[in-house]
N, C-alpha and C. Protein backbone atom coordinates (compact mmCIF):
# COMPACT_ATOMS: atom_id res chain seq x y z
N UNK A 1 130.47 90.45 55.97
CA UNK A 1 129.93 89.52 55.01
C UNK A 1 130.14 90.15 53.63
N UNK A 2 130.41 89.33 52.61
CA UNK A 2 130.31 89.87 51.15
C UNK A 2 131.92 90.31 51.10
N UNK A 3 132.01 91.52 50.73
CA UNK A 3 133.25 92.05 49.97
C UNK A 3 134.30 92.46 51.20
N UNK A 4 136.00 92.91 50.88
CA UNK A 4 136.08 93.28 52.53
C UNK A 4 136.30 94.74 51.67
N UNK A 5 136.43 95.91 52.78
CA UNK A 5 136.70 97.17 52.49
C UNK A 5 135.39 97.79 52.74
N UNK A 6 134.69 98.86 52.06
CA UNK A 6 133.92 99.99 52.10
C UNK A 6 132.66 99.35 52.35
N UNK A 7 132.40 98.34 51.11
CA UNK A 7 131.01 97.65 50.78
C UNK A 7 130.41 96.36 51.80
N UNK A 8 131.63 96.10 52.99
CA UNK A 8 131.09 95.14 53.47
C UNK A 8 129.99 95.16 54.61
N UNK A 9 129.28 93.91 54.68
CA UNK A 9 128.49 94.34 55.33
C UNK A 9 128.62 93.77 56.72
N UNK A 10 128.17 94.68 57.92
CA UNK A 10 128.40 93.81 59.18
C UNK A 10 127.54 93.74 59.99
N UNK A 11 127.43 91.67 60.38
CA UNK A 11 126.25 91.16 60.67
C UNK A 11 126.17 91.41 62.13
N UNK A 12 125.38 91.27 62.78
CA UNK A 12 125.45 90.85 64.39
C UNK A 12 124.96 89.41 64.59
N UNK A 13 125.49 88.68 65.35
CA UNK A 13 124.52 87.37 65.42
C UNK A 13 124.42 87.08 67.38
N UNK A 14 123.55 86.19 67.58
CA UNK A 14 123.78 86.35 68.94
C UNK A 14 122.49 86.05 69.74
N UNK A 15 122.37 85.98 71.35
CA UNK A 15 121.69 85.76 72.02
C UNK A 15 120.80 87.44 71.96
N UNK A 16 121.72 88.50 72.11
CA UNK A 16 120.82 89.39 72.39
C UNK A 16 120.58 90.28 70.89
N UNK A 17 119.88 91.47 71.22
CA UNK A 17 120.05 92.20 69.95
C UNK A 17 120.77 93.13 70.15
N UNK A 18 121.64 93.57 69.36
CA UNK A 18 123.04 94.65 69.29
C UNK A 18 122.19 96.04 69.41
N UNK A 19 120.68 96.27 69.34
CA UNK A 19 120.53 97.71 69.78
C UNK A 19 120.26 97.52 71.26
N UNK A 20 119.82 96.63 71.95
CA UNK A 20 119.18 96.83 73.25
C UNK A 20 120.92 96.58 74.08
N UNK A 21 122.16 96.54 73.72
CA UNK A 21 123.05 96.60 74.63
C UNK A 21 124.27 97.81 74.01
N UNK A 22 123.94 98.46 73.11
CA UNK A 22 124.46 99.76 72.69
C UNK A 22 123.58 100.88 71.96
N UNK A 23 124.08 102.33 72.35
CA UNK A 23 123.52 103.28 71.53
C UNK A 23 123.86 102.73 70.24
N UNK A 24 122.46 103.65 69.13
CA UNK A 24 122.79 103.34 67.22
C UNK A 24 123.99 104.19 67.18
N UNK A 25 124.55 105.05 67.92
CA UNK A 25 125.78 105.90 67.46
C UNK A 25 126.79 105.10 67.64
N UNK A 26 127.17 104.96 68.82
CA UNK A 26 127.86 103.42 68.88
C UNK A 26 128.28 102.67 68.06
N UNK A 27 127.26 101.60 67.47
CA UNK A 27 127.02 100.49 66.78
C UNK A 27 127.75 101.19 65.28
N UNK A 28 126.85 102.53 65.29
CA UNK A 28 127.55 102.56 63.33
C UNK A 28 129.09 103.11 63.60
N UNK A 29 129.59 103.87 64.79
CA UNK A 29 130.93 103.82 64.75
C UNK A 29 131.57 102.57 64.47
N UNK A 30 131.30 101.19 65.34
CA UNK A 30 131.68 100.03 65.31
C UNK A 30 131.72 99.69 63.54
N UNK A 31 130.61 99.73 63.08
CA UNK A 31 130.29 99.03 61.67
C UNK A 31 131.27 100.02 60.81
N UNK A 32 131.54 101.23 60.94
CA UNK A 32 132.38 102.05 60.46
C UNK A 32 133.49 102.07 60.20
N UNK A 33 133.91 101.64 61.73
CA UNK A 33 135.59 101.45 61.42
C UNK A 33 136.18 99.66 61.46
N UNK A 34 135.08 98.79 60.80
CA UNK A 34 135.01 97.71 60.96
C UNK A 34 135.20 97.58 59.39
N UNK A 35 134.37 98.56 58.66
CA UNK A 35 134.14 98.45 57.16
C UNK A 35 135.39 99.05 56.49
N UNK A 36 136.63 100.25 57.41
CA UNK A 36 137.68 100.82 56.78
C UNK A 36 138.46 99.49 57.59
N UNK A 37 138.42 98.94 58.69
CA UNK A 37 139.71 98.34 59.57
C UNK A 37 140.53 98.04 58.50
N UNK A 38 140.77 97.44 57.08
CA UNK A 38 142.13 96.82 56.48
C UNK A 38 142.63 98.06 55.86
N UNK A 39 142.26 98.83 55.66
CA UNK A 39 142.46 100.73 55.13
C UNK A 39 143.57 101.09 56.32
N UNK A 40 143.21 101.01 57.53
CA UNK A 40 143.43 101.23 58.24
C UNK A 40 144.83 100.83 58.87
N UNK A 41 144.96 99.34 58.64
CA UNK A 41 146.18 98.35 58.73
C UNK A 41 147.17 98.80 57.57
N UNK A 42 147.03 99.03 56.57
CA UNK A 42 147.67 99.42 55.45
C UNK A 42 148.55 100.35 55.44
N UNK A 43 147.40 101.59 55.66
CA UNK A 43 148.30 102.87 56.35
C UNK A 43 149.12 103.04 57.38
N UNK A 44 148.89 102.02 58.59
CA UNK A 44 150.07 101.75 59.43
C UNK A 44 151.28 101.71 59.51
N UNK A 45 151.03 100.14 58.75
CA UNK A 45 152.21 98.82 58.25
C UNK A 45 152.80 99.56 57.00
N UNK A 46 152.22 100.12 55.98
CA UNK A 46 152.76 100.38 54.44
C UNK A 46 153.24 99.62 54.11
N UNK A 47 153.13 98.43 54.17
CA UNK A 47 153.19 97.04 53.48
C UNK A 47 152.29 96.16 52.69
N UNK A 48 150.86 97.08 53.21
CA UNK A 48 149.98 95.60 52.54
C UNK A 48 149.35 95.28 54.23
N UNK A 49 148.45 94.53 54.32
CA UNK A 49 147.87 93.84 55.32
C UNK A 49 147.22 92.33 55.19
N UNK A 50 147.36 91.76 54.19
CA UNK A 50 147.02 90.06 54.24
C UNK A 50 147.12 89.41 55.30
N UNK A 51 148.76 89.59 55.21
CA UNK A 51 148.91 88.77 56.61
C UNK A 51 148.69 88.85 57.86
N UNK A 52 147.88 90.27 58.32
CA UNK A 52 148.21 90.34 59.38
C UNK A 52 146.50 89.87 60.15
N UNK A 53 145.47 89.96 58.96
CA UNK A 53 144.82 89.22 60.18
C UNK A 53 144.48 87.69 60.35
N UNK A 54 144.82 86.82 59.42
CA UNK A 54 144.96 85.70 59.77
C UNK A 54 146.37 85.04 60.95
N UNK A 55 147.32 85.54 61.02
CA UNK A 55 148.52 85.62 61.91
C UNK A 55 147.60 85.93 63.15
N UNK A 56 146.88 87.23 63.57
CA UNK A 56 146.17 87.34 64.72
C UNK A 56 145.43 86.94 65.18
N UNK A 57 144.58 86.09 64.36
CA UNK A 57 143.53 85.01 64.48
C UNK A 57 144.21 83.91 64.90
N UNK A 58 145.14 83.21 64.30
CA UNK A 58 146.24 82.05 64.38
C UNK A 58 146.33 82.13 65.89
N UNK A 59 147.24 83.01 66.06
CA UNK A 59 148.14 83.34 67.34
C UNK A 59 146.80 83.28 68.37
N UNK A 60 145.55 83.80 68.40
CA UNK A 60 144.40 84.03 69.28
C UNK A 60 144.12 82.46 69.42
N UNK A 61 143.72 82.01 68.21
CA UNK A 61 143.13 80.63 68.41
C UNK A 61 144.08 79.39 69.38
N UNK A 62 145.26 79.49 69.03
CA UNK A 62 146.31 79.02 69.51
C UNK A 62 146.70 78.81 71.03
N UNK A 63 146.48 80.48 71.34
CA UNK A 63 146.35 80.76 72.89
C UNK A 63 145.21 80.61 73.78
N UNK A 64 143.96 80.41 72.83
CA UNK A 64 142.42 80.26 73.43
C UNK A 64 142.88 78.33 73.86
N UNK A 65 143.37 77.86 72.91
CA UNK A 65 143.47 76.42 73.16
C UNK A 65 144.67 76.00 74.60
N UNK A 66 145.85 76.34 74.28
CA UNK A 66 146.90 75.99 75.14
C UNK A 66 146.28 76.46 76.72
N UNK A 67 145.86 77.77 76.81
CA UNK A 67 145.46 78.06 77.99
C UNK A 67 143.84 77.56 78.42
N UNK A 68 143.43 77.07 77.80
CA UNK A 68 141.97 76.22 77.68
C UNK A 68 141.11 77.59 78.19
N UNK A 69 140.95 78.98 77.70
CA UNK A 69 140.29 79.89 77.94
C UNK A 69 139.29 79.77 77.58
N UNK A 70 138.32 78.94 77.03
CA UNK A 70 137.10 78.68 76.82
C UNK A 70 136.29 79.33 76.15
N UNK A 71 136.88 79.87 75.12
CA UNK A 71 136.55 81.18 74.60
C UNK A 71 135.83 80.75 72.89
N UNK A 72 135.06 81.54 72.56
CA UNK A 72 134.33 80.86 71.43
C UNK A 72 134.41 81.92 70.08
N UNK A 73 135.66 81.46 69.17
CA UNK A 73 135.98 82.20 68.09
C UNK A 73 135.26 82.04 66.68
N UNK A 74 134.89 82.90 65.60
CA UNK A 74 134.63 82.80 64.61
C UNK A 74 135.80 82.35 63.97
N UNK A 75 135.50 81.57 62.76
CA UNK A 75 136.23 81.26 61.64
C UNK A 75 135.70 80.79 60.88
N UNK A 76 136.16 80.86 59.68
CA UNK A 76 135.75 80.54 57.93
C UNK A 76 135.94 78.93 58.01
N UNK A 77 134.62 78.50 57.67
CA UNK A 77 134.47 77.18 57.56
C UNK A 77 133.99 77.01 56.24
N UNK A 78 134.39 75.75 55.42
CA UNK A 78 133.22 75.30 54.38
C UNK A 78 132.26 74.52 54.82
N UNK A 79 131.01 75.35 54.08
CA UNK A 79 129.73 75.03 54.48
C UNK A 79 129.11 74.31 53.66
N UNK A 80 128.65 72.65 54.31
CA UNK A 80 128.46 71.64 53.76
C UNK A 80 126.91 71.70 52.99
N UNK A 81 126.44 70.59 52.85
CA UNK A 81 124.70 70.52 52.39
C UNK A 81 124.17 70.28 53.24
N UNK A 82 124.45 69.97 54.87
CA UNK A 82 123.57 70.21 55.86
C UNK A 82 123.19 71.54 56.18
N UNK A 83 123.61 72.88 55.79
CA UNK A 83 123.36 74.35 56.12
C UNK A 83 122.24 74.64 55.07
N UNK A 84 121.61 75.42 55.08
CA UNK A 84 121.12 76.26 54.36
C UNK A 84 122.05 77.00 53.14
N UNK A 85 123.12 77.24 53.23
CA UNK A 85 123.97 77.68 52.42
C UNK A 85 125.07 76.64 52.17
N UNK A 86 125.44 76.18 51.27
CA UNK A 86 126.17 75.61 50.99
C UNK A 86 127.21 75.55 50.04
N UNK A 87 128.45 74.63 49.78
CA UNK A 87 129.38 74.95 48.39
C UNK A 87 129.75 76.37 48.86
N UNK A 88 129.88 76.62 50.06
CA UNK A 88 130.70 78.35 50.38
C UNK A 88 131.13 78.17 51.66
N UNK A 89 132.23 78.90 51.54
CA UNK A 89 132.77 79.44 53.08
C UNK A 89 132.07 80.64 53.72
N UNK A 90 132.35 80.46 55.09
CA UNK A 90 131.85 81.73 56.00
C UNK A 90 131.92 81.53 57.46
N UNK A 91 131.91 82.74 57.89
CA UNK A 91 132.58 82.87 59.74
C UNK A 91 131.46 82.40 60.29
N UNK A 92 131.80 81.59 61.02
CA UNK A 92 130.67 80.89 62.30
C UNK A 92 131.61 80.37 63.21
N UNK A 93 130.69 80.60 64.27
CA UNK A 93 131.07 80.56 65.82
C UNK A 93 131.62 78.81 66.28
């Protein structure tokens, strides 16, 4: 949520709570290398990384559909005046 790189922040959302199905060591590794992941792509590729995670999202969503895997993806929606937040985009299920 918020910025991407160092400062972002990462939510959990969900049926359960993210401490009762992982250790906190765990979890802040996850949030860790979640908050460098495009650092990370960069140094790879040495190109830049824009494209590469909407292409992987694309290609996922694509294959969740054709193979009817039933699978339930986040993506950036605009969020109308029925939300609580509105006049903004953001990832929901």
């Amino acid at each position: 949520m918020g910025r991407h790189g160092t400062a972002a922040a990462v939510f959990h959302g969900g049926g359960n709570s993210l401490p009762d199905l992982l250790p906190k060591e765990r979890i802040d590794a996850i949030v860790e290398r979640t908050r460098k992941g495009g650092a990370e792509i960069v140094n790879l590729l040495k190109t830049g990384s824009a494209y590469y995670a909407p292409s992987a999202a694309a290609v996922e969503m694509v294959e969740a559909i054709l193979k009817d895997k039933k699978k339930i993806l986040p993506c950036a929606v605009y969020l109308k005046e029925s939300t609580e937040s509105k006049d903004c985009s953001s990832a929901c299920p």
